[in-house]
C-alpha atoms as a PDB file:
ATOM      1  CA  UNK A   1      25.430 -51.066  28.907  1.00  0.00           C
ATOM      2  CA  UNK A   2      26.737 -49.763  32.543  1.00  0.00           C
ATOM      3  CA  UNK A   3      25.197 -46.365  33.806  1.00  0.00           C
ATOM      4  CA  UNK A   4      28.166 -44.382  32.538  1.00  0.00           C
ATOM      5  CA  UNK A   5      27.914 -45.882  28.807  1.00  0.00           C
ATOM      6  CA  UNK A   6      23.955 -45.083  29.295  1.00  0.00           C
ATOM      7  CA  UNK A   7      24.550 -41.265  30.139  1.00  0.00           C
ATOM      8  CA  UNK A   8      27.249 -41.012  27.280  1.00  0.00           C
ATOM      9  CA  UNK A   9      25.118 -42.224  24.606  1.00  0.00           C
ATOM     10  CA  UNK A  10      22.247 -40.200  25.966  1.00  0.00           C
ATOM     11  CA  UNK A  11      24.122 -37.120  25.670  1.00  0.00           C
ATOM     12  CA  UNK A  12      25.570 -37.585  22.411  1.00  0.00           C
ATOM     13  CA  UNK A  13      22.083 -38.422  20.703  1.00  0.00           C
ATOM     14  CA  UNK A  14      20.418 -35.208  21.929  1.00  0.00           C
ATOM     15  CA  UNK A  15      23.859 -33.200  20.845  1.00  0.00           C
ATOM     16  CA  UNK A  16      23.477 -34.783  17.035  1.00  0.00           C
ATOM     17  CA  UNK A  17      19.380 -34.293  17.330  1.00  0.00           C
ATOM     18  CA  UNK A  18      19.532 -31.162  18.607  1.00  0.00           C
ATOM     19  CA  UNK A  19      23.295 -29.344  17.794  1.00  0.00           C
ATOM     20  CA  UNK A  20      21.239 -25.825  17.764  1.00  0.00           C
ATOM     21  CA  UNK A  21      18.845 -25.867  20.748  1.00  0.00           C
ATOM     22  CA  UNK A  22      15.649 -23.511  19.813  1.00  0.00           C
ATOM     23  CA  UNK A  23      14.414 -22.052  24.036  1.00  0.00           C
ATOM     24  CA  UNK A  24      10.817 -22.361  23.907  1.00  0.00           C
ATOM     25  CA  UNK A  25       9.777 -19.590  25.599  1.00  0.00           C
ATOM     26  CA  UNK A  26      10.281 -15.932  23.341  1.00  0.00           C
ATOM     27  CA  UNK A  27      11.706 -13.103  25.263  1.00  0.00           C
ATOM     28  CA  UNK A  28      14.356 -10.424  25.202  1.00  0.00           C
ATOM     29  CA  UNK A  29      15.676  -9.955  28.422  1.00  0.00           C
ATOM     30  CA  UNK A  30      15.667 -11.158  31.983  1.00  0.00           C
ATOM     31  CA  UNK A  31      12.056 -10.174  33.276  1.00  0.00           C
ATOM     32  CA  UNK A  32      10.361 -10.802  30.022  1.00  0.00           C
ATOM     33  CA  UNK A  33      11.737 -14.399  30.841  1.00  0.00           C
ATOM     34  CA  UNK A  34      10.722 -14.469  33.867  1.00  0.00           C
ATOM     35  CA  UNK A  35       7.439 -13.197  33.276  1.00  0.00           C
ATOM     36  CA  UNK A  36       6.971 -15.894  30.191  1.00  0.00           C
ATOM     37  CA  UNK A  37       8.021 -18.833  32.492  1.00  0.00           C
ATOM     38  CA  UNK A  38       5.649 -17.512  34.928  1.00  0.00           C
ATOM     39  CA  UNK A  39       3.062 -18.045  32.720  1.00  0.00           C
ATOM     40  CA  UNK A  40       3.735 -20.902  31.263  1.00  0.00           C
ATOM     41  CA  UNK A  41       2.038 -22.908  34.106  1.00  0.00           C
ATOM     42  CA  UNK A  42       0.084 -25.349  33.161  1.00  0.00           C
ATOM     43  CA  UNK A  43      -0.303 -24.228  30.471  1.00  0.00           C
ATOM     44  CA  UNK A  44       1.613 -24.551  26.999  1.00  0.00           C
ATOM     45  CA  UNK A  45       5.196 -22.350  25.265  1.00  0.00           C
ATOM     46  CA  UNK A  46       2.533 -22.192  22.439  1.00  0.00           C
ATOM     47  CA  UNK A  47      -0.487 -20.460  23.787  1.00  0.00           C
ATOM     48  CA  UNK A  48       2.468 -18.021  25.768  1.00  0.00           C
ATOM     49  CA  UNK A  49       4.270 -17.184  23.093  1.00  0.00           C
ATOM     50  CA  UNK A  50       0.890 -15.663  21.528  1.00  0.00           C
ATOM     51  CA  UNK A  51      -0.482 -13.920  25.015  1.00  0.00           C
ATOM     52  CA  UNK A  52       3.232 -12.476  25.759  1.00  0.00           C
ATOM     53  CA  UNK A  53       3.327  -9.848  23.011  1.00  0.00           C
ATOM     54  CA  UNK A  54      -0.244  -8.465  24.001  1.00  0.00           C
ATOM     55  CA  UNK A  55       1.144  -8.173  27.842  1.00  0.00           C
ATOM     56  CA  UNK A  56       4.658  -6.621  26.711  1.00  0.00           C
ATOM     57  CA  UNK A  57       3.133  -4.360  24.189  1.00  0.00           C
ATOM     58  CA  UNK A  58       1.431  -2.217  27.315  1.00  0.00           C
ATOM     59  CA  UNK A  59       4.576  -3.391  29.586  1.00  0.00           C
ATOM     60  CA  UNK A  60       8.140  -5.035  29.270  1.00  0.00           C
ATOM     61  CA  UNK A  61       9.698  -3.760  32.588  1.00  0.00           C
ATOM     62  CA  UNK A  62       8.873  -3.909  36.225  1.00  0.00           C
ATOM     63  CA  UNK A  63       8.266  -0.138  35.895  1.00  0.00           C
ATOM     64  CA  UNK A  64       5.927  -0.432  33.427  1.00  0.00           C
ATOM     65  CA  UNK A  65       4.136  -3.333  34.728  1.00  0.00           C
ATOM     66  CA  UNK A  66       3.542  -1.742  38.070  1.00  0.00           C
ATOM     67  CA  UNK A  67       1.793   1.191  36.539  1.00  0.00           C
ATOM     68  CA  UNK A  68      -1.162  -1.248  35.479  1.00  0.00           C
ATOM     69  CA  UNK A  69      -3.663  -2.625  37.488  1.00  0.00           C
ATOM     70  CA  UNK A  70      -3.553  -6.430  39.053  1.00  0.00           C
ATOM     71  CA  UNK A  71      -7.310  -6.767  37.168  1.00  0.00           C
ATOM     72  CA  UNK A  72      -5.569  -5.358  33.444  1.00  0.00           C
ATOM     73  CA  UNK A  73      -3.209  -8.078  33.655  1.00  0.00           C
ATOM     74  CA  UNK A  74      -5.058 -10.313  34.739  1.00  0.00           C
ATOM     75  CA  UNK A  75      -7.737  -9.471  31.505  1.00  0.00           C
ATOM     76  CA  UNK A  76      -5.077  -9.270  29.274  1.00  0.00           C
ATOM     77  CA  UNK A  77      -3.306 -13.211  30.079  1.00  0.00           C
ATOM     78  CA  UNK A  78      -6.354 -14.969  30.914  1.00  0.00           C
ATOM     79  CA  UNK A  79      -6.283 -17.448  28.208  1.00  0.00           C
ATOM     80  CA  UNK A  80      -3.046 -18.703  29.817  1.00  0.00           C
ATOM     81  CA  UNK A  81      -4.760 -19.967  32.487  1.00  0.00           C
ATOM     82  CA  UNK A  82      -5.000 -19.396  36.333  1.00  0.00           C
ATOM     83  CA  UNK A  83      -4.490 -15.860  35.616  1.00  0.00           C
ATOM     84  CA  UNK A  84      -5.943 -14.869  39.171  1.00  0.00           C
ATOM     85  CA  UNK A  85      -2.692 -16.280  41.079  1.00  0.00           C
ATOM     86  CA  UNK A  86      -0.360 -15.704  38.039  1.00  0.00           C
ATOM     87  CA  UNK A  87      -1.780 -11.503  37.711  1.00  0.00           C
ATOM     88  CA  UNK A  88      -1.009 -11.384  40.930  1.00  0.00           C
ATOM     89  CA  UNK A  89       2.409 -12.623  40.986  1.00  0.00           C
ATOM     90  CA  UNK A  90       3.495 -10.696  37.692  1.00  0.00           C
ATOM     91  CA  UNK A  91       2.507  -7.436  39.546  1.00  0.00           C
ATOM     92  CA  UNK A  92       4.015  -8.371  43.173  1.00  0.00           C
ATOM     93  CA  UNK A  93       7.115  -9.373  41.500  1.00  0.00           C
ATOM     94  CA  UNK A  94       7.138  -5.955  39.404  1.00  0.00           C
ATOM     95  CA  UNK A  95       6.865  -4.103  42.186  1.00  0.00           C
ATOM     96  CA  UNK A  96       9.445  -5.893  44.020  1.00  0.00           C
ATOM     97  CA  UNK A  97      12.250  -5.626  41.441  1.00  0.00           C
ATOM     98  CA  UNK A  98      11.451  -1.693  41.209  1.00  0.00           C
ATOM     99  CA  UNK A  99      11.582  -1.298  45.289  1.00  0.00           C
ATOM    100  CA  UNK A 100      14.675  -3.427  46.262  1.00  0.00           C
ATOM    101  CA  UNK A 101      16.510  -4.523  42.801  1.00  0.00           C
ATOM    102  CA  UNK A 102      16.275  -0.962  40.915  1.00  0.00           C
ATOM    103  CA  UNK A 103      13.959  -2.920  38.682  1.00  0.00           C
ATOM    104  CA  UNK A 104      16.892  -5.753  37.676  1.00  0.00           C
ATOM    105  CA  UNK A 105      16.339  -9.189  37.878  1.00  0.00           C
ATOM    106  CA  UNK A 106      18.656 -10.769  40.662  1.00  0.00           C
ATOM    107  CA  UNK A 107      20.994 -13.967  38.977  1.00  0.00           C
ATOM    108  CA  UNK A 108      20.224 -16.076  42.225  1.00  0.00           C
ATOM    109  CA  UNK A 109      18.221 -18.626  42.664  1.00  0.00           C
ATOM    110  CA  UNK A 110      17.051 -18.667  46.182  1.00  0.00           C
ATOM    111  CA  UNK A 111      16.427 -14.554  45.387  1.00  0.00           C
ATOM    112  CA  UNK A 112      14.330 -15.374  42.633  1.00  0.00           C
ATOM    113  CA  UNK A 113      12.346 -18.205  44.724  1.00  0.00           C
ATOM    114  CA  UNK A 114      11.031 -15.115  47.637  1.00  0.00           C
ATOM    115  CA  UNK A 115       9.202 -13.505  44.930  1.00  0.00           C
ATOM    116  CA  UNK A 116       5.131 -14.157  44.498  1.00  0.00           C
ATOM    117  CA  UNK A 117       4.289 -17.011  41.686  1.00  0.00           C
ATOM    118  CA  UNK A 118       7.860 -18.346  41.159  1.00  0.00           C
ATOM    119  CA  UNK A 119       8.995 -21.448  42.531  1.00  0.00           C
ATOM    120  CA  UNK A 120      11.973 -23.346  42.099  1.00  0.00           C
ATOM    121  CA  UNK A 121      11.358 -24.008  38.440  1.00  0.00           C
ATOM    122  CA  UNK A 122      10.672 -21.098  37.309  1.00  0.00           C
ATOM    123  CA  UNK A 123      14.129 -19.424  39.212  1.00  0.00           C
ATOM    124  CA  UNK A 124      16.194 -21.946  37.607  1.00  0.00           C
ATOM    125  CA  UNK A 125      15.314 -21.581  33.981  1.00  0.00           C
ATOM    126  CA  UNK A 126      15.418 -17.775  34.532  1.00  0.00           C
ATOM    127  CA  UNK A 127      19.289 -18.054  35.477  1.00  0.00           C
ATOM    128  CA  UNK A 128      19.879 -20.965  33.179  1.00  0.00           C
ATOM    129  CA  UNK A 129      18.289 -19.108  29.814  1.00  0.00           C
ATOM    130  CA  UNK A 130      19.228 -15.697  31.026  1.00  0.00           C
ATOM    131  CA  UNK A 131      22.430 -15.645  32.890  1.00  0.00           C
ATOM    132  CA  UNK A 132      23.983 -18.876  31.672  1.00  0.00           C
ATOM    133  CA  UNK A 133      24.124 -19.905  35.531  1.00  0.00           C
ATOM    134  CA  UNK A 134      24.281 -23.764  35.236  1.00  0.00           C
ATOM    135  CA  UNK A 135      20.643 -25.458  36.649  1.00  0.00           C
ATOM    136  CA  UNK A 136      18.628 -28.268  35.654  1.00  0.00           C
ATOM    137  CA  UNK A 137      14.969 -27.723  35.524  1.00  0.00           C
ATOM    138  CA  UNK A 138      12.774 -30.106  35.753  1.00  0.00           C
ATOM    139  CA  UNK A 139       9.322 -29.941  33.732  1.00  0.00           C
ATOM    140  CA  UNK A 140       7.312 -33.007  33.017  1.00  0.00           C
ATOM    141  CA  UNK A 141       9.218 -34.102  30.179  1.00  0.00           C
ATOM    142  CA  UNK A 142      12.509 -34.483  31.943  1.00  0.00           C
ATOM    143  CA  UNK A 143      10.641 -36.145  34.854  1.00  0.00           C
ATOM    144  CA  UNK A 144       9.206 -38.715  32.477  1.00  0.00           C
ATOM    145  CA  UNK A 145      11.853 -39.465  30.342  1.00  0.00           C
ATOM    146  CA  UNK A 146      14.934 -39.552  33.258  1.00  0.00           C
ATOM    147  CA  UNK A 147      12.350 -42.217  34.785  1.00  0.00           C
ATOM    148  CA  UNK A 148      12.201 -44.034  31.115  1.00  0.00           C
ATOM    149  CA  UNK A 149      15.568 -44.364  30.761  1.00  0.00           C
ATOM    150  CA  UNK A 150      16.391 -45.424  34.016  1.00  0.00           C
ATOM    151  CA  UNK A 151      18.003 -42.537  35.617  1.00  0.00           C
ATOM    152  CA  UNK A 152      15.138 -41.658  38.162  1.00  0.00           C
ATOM    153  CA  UNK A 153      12.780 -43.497  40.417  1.00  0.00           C
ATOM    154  CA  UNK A 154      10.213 -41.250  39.246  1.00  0.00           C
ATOM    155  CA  UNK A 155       8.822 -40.497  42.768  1.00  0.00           C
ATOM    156  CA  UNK A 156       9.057 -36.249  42.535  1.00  0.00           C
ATOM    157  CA  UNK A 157      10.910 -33.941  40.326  1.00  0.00           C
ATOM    158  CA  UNK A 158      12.843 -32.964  43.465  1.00  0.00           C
ATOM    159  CA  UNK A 159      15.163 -36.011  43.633  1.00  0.00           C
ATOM    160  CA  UNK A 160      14.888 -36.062  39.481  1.00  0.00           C
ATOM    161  CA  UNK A 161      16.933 -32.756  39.662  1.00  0.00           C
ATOM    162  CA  UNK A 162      19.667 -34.495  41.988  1.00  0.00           C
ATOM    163  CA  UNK A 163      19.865 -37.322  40.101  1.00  0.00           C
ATOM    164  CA  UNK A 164      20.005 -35.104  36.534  1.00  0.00           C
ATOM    165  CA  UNK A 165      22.989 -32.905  38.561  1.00  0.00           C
ATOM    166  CA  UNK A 166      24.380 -36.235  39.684  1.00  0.00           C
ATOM    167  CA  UNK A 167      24.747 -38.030  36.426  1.00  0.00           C
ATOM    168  CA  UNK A 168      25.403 -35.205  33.889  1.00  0.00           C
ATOM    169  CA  UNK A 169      28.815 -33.343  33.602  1.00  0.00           C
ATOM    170  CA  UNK A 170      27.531 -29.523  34.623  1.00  0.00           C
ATOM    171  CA  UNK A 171      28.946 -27.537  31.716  1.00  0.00           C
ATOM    172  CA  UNK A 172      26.340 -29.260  29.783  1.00  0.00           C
ATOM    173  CA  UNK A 173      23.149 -28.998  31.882  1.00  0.00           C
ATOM    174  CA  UNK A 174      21.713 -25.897  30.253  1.00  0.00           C
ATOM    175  CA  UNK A 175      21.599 -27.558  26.958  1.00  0.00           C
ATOM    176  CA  UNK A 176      21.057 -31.044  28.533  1.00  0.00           C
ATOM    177  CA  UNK A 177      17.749 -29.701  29.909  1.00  0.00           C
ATOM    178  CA  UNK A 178      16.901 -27.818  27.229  1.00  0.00           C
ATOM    179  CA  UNK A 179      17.194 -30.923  24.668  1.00  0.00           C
ATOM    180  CA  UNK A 180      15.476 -33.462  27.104  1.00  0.00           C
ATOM    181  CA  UNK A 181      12.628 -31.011  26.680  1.00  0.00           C
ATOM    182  CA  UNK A 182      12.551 -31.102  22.897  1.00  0.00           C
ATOM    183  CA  UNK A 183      13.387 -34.777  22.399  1.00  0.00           C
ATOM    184  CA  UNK A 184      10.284 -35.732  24.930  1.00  0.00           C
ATOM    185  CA  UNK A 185       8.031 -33.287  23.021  1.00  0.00           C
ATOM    186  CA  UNK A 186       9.133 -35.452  19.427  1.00  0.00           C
ATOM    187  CA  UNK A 187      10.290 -38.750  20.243  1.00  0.00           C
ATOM    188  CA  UNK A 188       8.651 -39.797  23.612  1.00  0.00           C
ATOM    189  CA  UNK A 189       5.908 -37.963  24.461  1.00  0.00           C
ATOM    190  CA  UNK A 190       3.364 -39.200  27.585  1.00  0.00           C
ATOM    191  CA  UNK A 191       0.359 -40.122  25.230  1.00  0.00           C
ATOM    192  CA  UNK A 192       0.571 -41.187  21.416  1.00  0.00           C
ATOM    193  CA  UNK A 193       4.082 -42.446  22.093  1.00  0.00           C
ATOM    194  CA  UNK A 194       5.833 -44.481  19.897  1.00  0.00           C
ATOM    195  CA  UNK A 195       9.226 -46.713  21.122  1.00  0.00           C
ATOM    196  CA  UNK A 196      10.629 -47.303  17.477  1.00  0.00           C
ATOM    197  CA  UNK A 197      11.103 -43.381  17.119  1.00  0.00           C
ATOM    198  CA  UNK A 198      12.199 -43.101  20.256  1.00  0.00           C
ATOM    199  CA  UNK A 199      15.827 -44.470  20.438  1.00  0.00           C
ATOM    200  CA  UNK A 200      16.834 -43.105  23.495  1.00  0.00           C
ATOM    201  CA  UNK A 201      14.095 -45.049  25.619  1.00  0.00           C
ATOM    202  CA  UNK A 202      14.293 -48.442  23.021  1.00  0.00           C
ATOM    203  CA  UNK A 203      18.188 -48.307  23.276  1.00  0.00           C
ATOM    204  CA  UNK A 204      18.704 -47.909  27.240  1.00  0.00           C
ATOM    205  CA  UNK A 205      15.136 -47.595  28.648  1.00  0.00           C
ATOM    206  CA  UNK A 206      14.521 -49.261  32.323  1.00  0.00           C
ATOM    207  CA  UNK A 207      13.100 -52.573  31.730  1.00  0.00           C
ATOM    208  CA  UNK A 208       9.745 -51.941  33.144  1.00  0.00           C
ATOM    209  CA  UNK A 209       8.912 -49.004  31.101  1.00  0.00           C
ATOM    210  CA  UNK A 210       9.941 -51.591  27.579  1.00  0.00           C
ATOM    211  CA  UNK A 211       7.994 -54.392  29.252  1.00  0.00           C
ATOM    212  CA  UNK A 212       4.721 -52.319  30.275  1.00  0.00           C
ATOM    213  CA  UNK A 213       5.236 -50.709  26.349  1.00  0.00           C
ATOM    214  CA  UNK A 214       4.799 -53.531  24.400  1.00  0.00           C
ATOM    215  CA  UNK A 215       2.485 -55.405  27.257  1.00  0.00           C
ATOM    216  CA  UNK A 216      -0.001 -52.153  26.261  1.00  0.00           C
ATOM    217  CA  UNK A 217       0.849 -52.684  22.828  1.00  0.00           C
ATOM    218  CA  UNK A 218      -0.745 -56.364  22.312  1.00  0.00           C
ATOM    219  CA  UNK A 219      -3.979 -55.193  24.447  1.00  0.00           C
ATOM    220  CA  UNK A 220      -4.501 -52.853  21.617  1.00  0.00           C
END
């Protein structure tokens, strides 16, 4: 199978396992987006998904958000995780969008990256989810899998997201990313994983990865 062949079938699996994408993260607008990624941080969409209604319930805008205190947020997401650094970030970056964007969140990336707490990540699934800007996020899912099938060297998620932009047509990376997510949550997941479910990886997977696999797999 040549490179090309290997992207094709790649994308048309994900398309027939996943022809309605669920987005892991619940929200209803821009911020609460970007407040939800923001938290999701080493931590999990689950454990969000439950802390995210108590926070929106006393605040879903940057106007509202600013009117509580750095230490109620910070009470009110702690089982999230580092809620110190991430508090602090949800309140800076209220009180920035209030100040300077009339409390709207910008569609650009390198916008998004100046505010406290959000990184590079975090900007592009806001504009990807949100705005429908094309981006290709990488989590830890993508970064494992692009390196299972070949498509990465693995070494950061930096050059994972150039070779992702590289190799897949750009009208589909919102969904691409999106399903790369799901289908490494299901099929190939970092521990407990399974090749036979995972077609993807047993049908084009770097050598490698298939060798080390079943190596493992006669240890055990």
């Amino acid at each position: 199978m040549t490179k090309s062949e290997k992207v094709t079938f790649t994308i048309q699996t994900l398309q027939e396992l996943y022809p309605t994408i669920p987005v892991p993260l619940e929200h209803k607008d821009p911020y609460t987006l970007l407040i939800a990624v923001l938290m999701s941080a080493q931590s999990t969409d689950v454990r969000v998904n439950q802390i995210t209604p108590l926070l929106f319930a006393k605040a879903d805008n940057p106007y509202d958000m600013i009117k509580l205190s750095v230490d109620e947020i910070r009470e009110i997401i702690k089982p999230v995780g580092l809620s110190p650094m991430k508090s602090k970030g949800i309140h800076g970056l209220s009180k920035i969008l209030v100040e300077k964007y009339d409390g709207v969140v910008p569609q650009d990336i390198a916008l998004l990256e100046e505010f406290p707490a959000v990184g590079h990540k975090t900007a592009s699934v806001v504009v990807s989810q949100a705005f429908g800007i094309p981006a290709f996020p990488v989590d830890t899912h993508i970064h494992r899998l692009m390196y299972r099938w070949g498509f990465s060297n693995g070494k950061n998620v930096v050059q994972t997201e150039k070779d992702a932009k590289r190799l897949f047509p750009r009208d589909l990376w919102n969904d691409l990313h999106l399903q790369i997510i799901w289908y490494g949550r299901d099929y190939s997941p970092a521990r407990g994983w399974n090749l036979e479910k995972d077609i993807i990886t047993k049908t084009i997977g770097r050598k490698k990865v298939l060798n080390d696999y079943y190596k493992l797999k006669k240890t055990r």
